[in-house]
C-alpha atoms as a PDB file:
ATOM      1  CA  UNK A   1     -58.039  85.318  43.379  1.00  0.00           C
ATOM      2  CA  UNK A   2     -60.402  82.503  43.937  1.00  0.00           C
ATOM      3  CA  UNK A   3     -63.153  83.692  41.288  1.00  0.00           C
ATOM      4  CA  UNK A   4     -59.969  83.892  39.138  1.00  0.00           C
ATOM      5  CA  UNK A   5     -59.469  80.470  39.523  1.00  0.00           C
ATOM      6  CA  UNK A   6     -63.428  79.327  39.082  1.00  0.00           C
ATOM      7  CA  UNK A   7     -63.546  81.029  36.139  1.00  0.00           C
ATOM      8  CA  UNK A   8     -60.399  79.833  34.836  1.00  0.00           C
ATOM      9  CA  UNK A   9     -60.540  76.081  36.009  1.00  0.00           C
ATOM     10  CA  UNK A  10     -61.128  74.229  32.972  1.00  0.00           C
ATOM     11  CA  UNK A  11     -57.874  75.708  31.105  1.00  0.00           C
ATOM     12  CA  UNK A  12     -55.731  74.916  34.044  1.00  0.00           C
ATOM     13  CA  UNK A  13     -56.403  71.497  34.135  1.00  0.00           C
ATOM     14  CA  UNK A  14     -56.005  71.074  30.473  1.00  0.00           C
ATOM     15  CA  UNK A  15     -53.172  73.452  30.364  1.00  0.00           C
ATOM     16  CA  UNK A  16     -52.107  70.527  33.429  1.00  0.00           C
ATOM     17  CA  UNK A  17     -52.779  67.341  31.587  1.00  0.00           C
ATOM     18  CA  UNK A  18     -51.310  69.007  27.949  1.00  0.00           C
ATOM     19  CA  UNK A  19     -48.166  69.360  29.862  1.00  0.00           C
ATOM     20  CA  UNK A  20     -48.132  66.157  31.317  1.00  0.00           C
ATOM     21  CA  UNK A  21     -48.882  64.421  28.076  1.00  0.00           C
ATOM     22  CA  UNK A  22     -45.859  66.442  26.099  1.00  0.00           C
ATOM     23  CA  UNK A  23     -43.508  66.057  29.072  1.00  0.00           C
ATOM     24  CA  UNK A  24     -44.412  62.188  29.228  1.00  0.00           C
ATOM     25  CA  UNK A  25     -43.756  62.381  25.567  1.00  0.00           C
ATOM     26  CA  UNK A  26     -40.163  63.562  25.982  1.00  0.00           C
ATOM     27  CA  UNK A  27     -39.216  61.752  28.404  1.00  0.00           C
ATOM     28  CA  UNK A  28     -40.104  58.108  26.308  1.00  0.00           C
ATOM     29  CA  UNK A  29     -38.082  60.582  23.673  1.00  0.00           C
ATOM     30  CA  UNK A  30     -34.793  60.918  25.672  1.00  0.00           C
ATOM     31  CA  UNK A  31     -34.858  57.217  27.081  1.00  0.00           C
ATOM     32  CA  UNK A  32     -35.330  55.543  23.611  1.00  0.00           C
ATOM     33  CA  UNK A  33     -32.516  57.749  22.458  1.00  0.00           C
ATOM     34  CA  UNK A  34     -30.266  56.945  25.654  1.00  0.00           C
ATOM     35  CA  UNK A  35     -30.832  53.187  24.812  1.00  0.00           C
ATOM     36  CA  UNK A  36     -30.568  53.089  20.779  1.00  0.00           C
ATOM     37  CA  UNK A  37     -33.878  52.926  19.357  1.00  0.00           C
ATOM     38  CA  UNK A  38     -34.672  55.570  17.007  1.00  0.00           C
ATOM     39  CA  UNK A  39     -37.872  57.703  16.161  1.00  0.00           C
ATOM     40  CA  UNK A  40     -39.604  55.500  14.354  1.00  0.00           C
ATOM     41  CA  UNK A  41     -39.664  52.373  17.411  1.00  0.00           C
ATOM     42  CA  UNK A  42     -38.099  49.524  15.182  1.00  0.00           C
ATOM     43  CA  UNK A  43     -34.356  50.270  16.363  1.00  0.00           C
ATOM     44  CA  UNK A  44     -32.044  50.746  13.547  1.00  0.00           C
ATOM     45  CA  UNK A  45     -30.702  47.433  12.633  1.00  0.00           C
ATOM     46  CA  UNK A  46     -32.286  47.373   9.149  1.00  0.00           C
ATOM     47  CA  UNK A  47     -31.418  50.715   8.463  1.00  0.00           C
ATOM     48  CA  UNK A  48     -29.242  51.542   5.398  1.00  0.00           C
ATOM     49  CA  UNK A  49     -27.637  53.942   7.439  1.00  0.00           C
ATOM     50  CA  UNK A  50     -27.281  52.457  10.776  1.00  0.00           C
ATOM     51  CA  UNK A  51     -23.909  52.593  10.969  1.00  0.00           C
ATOM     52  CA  UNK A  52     -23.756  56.362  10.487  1.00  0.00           C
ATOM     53  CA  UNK A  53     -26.232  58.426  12.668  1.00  0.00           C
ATOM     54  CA  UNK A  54     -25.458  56.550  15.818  1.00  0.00           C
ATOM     55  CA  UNK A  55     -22.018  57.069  17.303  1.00  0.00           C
END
């Protein structure tokens, strides 16, 4: 098990930080959503169609 793991180090601990990174990633995602902003980070006040894809 432990020459498993030497062997296999460097891929866990980017397989580690890659999942860190995404789940960072969706976290900012749901938060921005929660409070109104949209994908792009300006909000949607200037947005033709603010009025419609936010209820």
């Amino acid at each position: 098990m432990l020459a498993w793991l030497a062997e296999n180090l460097g891929t866990i601990i980017v397989s580690l930080i890659l999942i860190a990174v995404v789940t960072s990633v969706i976290v900012k995602m749901v938060k921005d959503k929660k409070s109104g902003k949209g994908s792009c980070g300006c909000g949607c006040e200037h947005c033709a169609m603010h009025g419609k894809c936010h209820k």
